[in-house]
PDB file of N, CA and C in Angstrom:
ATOM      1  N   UNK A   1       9.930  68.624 104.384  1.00  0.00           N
ATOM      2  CA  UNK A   1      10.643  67.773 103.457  1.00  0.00           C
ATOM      3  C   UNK A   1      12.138  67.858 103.778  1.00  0.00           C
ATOM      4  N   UNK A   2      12.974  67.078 103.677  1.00  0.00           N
ATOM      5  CA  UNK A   2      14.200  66.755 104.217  1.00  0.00           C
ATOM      6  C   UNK A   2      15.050  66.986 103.189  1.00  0.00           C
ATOM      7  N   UNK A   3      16.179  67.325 103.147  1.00  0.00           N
ATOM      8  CA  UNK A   3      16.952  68.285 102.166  1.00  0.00           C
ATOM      9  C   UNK A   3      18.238  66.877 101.971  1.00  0.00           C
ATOM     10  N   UNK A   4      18.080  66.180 100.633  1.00  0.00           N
ATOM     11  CA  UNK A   4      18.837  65.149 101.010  1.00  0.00           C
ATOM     12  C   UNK A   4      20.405  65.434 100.280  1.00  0.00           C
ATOM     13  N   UNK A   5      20.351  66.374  99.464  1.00  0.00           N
ATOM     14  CA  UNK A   5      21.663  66.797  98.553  1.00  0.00           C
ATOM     15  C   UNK A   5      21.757  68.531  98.725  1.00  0.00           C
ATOM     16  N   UNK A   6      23.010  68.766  98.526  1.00  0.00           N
ATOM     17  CA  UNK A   6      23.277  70.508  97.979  1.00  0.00           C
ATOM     18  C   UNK A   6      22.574  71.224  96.708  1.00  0.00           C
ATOM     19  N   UNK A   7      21.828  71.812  96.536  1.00  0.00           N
ATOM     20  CA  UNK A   7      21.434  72.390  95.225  1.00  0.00           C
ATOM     21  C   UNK A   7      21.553  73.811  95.185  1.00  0.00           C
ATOM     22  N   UNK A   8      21.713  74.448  93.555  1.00  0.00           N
ATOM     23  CA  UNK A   8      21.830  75.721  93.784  1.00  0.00           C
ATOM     24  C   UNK A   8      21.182  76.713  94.216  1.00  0.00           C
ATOM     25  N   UNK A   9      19.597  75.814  94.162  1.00  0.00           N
ATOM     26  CA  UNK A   9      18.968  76.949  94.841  1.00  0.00           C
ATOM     27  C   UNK A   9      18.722  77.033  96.473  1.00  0.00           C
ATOM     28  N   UNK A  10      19.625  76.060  96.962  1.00  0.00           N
ATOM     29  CA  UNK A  10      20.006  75.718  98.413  1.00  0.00           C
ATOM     30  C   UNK A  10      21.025  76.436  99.058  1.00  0.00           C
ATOM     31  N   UNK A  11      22.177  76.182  97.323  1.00  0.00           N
ATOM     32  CA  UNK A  11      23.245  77.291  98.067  1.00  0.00           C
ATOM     33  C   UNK A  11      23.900  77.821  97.196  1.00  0.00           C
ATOM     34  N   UNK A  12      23.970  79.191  97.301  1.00  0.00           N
ATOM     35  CA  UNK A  12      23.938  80.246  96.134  1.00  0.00           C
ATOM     36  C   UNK A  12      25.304  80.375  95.978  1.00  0.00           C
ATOM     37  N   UNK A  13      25.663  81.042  94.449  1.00  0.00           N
ATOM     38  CA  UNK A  13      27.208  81.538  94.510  1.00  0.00           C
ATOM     39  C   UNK A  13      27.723  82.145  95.355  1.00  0.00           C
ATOM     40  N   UNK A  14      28.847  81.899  95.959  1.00  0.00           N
ATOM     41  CA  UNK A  14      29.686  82.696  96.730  1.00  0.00           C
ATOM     42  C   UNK A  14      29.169  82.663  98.092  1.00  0.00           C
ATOM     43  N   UNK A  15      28.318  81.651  98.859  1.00  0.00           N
ATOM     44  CA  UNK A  15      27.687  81.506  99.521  1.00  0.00           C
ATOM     45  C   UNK A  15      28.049  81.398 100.541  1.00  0.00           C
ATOM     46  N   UNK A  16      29.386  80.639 100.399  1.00  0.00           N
ATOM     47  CA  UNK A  16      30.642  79.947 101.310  1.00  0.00           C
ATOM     48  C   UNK A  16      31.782  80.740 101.447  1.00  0.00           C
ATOM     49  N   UNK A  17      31.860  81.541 102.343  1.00  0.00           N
ATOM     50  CA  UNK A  17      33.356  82.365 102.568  1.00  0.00           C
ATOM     51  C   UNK A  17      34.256  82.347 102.971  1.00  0.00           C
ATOM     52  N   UNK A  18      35.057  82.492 103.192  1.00  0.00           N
ATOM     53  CA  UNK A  18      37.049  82.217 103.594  1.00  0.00           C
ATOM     54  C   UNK A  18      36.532  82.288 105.051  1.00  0.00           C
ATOM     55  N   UNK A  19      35.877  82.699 105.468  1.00  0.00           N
ATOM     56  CA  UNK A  19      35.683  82.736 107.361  1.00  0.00           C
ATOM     57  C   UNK A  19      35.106  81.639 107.881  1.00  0.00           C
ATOM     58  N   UNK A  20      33.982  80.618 106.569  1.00  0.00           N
ATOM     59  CA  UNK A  20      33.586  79.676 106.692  1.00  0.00           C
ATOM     60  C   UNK A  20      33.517  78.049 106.589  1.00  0.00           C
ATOM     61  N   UNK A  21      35.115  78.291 106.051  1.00  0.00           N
ATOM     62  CA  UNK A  21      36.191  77.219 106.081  1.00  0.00           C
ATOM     63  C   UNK A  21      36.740  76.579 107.482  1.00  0.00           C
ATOM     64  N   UNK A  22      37.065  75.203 107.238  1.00  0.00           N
ATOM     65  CA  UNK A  22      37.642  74.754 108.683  1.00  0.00           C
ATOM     66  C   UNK A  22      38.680  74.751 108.616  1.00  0.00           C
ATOM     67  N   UNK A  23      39.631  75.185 109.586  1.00  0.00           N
ATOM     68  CA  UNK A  23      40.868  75.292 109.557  1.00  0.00           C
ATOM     69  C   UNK A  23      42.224  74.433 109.133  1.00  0.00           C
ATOM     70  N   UNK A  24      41.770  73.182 108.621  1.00  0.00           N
ATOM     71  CA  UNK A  24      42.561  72.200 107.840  1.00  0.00           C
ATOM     72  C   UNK A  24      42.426  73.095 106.547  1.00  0.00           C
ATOM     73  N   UNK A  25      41.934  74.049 106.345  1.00  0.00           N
ATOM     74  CA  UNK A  25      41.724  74.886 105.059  1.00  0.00           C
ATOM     75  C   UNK A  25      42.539  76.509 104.887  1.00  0.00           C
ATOM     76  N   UNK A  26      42.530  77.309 106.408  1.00  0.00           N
ATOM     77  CA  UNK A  26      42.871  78.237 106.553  1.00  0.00           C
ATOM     78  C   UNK A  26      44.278  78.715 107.250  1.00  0.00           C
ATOM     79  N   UNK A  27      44.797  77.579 108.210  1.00  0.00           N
ATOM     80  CA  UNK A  27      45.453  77.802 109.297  1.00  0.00           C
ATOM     81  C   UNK A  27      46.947  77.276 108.817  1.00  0.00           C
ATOM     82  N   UNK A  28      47.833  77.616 109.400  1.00  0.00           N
ATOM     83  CA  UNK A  28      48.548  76.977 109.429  1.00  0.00           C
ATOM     84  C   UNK A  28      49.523  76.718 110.512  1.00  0.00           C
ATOM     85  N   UNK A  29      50.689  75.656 110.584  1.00  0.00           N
ATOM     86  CA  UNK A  29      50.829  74.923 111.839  1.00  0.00           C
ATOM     87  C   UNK A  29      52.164  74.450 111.684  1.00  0.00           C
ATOM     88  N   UNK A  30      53.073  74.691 112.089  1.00  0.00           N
ATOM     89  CA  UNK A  30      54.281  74.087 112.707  1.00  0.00           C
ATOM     90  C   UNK A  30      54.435  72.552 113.293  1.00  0.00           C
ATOM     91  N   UNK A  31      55.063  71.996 112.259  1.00  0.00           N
ATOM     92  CA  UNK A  31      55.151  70.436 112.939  1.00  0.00           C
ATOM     93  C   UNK A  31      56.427  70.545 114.180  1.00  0.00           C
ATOM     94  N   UNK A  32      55.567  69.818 114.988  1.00  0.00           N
ATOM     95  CA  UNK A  32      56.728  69.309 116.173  1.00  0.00           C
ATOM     96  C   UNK A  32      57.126  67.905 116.027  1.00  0.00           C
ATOM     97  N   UNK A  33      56.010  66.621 115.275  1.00  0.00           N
ATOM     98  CA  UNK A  33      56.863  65.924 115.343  1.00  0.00           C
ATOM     99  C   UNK A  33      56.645  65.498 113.833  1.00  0.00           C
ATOM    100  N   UNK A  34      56.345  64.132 113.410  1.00  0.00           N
ATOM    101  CA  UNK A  34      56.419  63.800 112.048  1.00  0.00           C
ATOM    102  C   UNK A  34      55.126  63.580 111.320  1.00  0.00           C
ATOM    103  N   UNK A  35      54.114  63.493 111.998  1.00  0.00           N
ATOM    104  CA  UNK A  35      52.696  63.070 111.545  1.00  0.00           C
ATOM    105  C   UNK A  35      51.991  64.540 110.840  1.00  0.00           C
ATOM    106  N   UNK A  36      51.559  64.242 109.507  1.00  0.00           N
ATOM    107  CA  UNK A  36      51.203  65.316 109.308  1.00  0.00           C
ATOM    108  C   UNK A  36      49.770  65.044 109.249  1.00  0.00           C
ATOM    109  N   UNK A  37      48.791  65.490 110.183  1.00  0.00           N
ATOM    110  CA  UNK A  37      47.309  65.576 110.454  1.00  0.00           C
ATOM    111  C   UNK A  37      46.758  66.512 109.398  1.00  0.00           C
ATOM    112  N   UNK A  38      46.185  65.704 108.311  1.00  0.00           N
ATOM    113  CA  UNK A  38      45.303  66.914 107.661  1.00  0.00           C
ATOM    114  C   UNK A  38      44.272  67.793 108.075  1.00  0.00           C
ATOM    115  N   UNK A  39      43.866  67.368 109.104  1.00  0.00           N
ATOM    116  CA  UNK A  39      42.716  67.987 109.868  1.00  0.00           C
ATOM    117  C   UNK A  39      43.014  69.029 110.466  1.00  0.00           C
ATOM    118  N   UNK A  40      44.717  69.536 110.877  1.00  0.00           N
ATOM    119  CA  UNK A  40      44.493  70.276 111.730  1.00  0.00           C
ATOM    120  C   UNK A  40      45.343  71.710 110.732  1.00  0.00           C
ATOM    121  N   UNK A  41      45.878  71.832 109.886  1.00  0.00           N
ATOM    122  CA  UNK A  41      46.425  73.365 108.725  1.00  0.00           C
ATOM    123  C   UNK A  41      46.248  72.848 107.410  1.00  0.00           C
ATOM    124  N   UNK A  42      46.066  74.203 106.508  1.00  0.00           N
ATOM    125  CA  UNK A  42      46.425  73.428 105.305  1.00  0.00           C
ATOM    126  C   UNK A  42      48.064  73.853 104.995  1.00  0.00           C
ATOM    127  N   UNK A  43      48.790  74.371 105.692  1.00  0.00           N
ATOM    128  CA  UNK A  43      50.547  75.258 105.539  1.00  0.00           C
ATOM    129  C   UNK A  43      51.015  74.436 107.005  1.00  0.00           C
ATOM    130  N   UNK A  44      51.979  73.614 106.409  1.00  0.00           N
ATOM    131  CA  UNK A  44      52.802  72.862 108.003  1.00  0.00           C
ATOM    132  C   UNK A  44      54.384  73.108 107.713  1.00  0.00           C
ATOM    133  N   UNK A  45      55.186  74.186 108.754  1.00  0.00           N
ATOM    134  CA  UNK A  45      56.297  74.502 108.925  1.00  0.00           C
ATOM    135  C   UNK A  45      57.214  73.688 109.592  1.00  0.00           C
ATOM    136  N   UNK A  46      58.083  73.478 109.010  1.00  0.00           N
ATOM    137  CA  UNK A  46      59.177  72.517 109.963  1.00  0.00           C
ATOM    138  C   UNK A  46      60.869  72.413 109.359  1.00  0.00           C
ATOM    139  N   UNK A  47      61.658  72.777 110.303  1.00  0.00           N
ATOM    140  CA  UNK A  47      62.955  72.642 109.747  1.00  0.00           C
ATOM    141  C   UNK A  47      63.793  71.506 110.682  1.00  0.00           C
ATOM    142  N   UNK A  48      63.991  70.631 109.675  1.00  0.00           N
ATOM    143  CA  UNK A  48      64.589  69.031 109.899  1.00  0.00           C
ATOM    144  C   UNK A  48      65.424  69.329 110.852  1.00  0.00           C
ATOM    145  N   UNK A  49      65.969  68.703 111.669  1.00  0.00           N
ATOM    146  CA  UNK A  49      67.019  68.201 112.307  1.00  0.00           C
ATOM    147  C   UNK A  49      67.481  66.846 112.808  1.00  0.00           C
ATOM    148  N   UNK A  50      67.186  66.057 111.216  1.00  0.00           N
ATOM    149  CA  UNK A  50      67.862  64.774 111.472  1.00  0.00           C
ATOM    150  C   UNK A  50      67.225  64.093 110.258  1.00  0.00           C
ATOM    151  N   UNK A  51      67.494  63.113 109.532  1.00  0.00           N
ATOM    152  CA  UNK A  51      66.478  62.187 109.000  1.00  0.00           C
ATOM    153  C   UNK A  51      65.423  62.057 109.027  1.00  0.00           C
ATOM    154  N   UNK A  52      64.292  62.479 108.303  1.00  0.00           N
ATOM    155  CA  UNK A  52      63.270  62.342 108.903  1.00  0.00           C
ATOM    156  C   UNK A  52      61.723  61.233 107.678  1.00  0.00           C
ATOM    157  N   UNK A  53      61.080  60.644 108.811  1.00  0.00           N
ATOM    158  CA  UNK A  53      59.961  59.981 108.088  1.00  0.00           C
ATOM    159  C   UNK A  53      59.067  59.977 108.758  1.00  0.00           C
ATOM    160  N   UNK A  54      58.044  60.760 107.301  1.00  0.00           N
ATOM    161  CA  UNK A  54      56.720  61.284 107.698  1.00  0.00           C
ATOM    162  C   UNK A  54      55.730  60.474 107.837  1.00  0.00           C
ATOM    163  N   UNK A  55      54.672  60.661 108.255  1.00  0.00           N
ATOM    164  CA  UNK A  55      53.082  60.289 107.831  1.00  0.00           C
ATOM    165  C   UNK A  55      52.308  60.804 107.901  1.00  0.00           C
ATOM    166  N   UNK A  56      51.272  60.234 107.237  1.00  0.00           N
ATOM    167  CA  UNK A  56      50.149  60.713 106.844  1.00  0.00           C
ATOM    168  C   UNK A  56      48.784  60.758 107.836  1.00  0.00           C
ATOM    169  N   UNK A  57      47.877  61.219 108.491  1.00  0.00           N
ATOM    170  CA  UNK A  57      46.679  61.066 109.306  1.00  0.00           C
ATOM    171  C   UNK A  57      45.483  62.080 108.919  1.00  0.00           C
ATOM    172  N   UNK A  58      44.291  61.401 108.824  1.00  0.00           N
ATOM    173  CA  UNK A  58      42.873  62.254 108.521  1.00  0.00           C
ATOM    174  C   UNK A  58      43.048  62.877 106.910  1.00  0.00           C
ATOM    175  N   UNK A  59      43.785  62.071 106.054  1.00  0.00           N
ATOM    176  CA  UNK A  59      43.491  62.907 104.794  1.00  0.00           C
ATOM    177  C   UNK A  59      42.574  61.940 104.047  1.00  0.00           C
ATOM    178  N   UNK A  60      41.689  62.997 102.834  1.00  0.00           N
ATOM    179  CA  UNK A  60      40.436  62.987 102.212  1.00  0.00           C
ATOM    180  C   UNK A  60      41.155  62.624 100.967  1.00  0.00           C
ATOM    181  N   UNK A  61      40.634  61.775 100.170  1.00  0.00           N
ATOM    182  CA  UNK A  61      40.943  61.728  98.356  1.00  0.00           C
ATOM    183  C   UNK A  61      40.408  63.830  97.996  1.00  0.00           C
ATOM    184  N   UNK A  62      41.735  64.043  97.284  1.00  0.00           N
ATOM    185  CA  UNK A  62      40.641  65.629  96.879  1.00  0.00           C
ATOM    186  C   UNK A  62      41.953  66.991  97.480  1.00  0.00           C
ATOM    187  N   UNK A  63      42.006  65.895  98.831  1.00  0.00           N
ATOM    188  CA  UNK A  63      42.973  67.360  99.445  1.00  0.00           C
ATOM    189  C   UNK A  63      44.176  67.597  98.904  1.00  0.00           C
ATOM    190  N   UNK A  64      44.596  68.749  99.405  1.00  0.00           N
ATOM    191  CA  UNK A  64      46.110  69.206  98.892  1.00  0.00           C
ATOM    192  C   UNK A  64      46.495  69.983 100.070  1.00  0.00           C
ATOM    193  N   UNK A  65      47.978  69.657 100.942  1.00  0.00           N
ATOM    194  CA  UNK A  65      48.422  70.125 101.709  1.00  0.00           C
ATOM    195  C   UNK A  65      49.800  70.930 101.058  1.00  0.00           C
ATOM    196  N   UNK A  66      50.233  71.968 101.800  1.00  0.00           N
ATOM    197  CA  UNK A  66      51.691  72.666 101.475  1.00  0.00           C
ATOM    198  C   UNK A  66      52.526  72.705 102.267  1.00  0.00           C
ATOM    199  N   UNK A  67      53.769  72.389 102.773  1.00  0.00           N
ATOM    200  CA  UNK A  67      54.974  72.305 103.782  1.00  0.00           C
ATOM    201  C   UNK A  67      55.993  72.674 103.103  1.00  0.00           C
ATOM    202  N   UNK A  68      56.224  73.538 103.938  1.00  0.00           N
ATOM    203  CA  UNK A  68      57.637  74.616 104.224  1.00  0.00           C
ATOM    204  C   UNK A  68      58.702  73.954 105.072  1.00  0.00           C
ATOM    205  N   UNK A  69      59.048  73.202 103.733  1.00  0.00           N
ATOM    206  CA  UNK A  69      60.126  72.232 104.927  1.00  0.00           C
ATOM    207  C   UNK A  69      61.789  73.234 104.653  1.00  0.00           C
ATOM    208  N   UNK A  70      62.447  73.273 105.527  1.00  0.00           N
ATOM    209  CA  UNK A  70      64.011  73.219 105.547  1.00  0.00           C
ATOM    210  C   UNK A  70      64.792  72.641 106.264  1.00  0.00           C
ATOM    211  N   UNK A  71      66.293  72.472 106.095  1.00  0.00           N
ATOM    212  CA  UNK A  71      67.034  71.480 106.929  1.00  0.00           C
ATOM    213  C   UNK A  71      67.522  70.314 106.095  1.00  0.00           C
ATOM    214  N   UNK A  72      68.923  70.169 105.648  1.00  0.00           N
ATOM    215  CA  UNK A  72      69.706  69.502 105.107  1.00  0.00           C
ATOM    216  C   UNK A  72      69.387  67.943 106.040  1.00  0.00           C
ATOM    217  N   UNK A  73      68.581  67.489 105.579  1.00  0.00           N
ATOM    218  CA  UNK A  73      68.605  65.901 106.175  1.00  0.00           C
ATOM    219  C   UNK A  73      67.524  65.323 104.905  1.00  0.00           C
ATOM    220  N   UNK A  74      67.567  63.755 105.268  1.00  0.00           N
ATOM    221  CA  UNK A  74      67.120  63.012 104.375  1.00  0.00           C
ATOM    222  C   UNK A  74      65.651  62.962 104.896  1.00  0.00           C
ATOM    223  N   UNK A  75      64.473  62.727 103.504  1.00  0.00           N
ATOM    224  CA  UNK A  75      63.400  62.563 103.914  1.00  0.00           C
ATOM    225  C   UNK A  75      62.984  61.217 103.350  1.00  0.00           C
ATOM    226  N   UNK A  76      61.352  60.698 104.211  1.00  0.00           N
ATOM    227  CA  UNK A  76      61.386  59.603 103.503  1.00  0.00           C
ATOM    228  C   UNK A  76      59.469  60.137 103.496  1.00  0.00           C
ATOM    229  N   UNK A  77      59.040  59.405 103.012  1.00  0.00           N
ATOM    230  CA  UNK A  77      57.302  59.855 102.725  1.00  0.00           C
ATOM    231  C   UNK A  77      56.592  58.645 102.573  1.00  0.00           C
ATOM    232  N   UNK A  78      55.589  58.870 103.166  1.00  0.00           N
ATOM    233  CA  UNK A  78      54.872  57.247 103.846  1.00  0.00           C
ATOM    234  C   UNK A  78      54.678  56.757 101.580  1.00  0.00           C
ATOM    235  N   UNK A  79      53.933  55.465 102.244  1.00  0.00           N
ATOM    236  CA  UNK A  79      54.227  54.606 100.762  1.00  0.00           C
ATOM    237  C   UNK A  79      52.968  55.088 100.125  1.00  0.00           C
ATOM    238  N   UNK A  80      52.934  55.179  98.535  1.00  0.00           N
ATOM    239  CA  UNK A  80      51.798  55.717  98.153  1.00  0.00           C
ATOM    240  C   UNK A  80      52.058  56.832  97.660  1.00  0.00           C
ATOM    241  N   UNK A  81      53.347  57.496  98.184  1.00  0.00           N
ATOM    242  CA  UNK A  81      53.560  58.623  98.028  1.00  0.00           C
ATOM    243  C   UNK A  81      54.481  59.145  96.608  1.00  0.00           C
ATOM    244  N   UNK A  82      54.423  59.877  95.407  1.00  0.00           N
ATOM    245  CA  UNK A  82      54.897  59.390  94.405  1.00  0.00           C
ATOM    246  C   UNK A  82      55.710  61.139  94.365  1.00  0.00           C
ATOM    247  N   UNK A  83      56.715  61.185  94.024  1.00  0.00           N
ATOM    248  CA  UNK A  83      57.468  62.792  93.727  1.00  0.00           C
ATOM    249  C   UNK A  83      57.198  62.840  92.257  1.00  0.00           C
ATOM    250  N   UNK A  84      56.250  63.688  91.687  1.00  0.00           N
ATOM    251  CA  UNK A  84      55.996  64.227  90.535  1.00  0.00           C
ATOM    252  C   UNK A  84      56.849  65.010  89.635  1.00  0.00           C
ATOM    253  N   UNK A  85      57.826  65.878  90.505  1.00  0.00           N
ATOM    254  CA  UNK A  85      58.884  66.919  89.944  1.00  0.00           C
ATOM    255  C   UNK A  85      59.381  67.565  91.291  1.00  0.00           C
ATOM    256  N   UNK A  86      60.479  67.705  90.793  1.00  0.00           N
ATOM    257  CA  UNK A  86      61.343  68.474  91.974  1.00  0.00           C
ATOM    258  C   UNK A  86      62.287  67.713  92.684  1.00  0.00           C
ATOM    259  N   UNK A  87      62.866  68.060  93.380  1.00  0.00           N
ATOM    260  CA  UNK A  87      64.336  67.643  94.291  1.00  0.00           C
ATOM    261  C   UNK A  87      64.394  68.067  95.522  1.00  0.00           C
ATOM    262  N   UNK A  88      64.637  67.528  96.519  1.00  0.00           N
ATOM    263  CA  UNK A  88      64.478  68.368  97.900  1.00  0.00           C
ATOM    264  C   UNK A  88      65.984  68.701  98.151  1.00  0.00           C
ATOM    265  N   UNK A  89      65.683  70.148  98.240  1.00  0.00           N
ATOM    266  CA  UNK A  89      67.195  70.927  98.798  1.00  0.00           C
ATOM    267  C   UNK A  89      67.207  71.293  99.980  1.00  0.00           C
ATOM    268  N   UNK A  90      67.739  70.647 101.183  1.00  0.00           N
ATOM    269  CA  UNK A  90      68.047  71.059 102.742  1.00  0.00           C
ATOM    270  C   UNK A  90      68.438  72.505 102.786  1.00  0.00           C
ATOM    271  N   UNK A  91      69.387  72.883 102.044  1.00  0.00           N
ATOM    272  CA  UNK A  91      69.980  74.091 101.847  1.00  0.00           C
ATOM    273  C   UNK A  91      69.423  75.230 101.684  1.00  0.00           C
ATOM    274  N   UNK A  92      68.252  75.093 100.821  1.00  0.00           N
ATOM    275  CA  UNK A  92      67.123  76.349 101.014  1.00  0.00           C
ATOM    276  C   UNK A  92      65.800  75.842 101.229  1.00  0.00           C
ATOM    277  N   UNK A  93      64.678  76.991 101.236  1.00  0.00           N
ATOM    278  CA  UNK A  93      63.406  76.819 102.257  1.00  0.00           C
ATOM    279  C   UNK A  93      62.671  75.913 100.407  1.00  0.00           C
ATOM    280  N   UNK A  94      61.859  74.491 100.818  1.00  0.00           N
ATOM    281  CA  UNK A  94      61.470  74.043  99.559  1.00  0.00           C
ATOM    282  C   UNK A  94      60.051  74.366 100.182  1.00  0.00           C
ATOM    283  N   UNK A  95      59.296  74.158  99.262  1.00  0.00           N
ATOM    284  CA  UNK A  95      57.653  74.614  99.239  1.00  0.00           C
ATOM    285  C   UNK A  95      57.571  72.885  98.533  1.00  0.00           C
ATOM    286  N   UNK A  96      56.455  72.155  99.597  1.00  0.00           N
ATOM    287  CA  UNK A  96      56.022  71.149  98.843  1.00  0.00           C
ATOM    288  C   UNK A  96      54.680  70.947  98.566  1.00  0.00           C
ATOM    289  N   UNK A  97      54.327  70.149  97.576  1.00  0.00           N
ATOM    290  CA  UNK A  97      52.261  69.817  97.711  1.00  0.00           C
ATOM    291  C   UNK A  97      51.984  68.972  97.901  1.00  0.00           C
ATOM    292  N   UNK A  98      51.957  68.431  97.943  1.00  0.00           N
ATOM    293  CA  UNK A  98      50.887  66.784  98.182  1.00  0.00           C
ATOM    294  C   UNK A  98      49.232  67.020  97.805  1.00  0.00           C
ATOM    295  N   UNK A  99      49.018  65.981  97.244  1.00  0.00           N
ATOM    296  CA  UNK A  99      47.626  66.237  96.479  1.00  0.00           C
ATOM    297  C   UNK A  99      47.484  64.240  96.770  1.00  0.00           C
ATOM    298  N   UNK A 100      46.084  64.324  97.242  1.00  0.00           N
ATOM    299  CA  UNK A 100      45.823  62.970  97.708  1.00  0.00           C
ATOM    300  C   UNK A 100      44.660  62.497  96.651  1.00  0.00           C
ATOM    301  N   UNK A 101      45.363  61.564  95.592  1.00  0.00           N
ATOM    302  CA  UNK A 101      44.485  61.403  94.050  1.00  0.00           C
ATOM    303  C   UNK A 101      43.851  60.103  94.578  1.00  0.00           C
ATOM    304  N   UNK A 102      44.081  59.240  95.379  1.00  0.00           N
ATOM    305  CA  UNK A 102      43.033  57.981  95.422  1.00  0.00           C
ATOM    306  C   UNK A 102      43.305  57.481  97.133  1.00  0.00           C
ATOM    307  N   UNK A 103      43.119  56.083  97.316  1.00  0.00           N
ATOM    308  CA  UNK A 103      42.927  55.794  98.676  1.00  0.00           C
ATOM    309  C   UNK A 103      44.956  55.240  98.660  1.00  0.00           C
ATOM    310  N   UNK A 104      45.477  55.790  99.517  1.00  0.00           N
ATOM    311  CA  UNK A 104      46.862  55.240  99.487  1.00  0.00           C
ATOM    312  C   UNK A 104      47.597  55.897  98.438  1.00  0.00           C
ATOM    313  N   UNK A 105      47.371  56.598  98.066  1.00  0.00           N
ATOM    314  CA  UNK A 105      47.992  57.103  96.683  1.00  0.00           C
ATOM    315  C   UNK A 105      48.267  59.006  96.846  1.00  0.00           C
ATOM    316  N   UNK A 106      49.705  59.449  96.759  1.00  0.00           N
ATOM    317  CA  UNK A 106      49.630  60.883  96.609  1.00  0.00           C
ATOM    318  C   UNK A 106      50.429  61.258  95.969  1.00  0.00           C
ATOM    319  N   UNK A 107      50.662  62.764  95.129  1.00  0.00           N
ATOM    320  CA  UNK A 107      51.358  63.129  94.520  1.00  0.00           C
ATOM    321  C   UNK A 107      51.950  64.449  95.143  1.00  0.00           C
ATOM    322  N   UNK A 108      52.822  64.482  94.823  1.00  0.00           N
ATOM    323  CA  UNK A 108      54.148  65.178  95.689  1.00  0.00           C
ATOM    324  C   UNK A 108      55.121  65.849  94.559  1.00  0.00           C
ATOM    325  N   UNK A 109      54.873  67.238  94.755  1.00  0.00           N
ATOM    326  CA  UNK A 109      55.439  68.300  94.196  1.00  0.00           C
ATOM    327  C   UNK A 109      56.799  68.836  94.476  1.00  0.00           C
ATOM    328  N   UNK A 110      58.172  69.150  94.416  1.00  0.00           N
ATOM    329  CA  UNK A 110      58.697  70.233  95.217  1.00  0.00           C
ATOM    330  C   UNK A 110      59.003  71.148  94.262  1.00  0.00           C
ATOM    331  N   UNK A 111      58.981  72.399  95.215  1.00  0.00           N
ATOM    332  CA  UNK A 111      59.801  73.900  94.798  1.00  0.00           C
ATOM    333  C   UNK A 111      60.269  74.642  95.608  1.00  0.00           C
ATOM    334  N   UNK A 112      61.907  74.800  95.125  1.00  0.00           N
ATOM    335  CA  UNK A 112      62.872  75.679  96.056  1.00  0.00           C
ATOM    336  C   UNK A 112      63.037  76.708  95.755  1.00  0.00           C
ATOM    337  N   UNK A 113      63.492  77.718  96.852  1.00  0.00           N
ATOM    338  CA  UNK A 113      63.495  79.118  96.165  1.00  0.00           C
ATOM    339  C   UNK A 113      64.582  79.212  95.168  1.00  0.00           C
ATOM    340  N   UNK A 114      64.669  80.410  94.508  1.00  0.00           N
ATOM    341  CA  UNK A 114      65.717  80.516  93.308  1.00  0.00           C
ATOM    342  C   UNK A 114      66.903  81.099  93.671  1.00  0.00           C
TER     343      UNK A 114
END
């Protein structure tokens, strides 16, 4: 018989472990240029040196990415993209989220250190 859905007695609590995650989940990754690939960290490091405008590639409705951006320059964030709270400060290291709520649509967090 062919197993057409997940069930619990298919797959038990805690079944799924941090080793058994794909690395769009575990890893994280240094941008070199502006595309941020969800597929490949869920933590993407990068300190600006110039104006910069991002995009988006391989993201799921559901996900949530985090970037460690720094670097006093202007940002711009593909369309869809909505800033929920926060301010981006070049001046110190900001922690951002992005959370992808529908098709074209994300919400965008920042926090700088204190």
């Amino acid at each position: 018989m062919a197993i057409t859905k997940v069930t619990s007695s298919v797959l038990s609590d805690d079944s799924v472990s941090y080793d058994k995650l794909g690395v769009e989940f575990t890893a994280s990754s240094a941008l070199s240029g502006t595309a941020i690939d969800w597929d490949v960290a869920q933590v993407f490091t990068k300190t600006l040196s110039g104006a910069t405008t991002f995009t988006y590639a391989n993201d799921e409705i559901g996900m949530v990415k985090d970037l460690v951006l720094t670097g006093d320059y202007a940002i711009t964030w593909p369309s869809g993209t909505k800033i929920i709270t926060g301010t981006y400060d070049g001046s110190v290291t900001n922690l951002i989220q992005v959370v992808k709520t529908a098709a074209g649509q994300y919400w965008l967090s920042i926090s700088k250190e204190a």
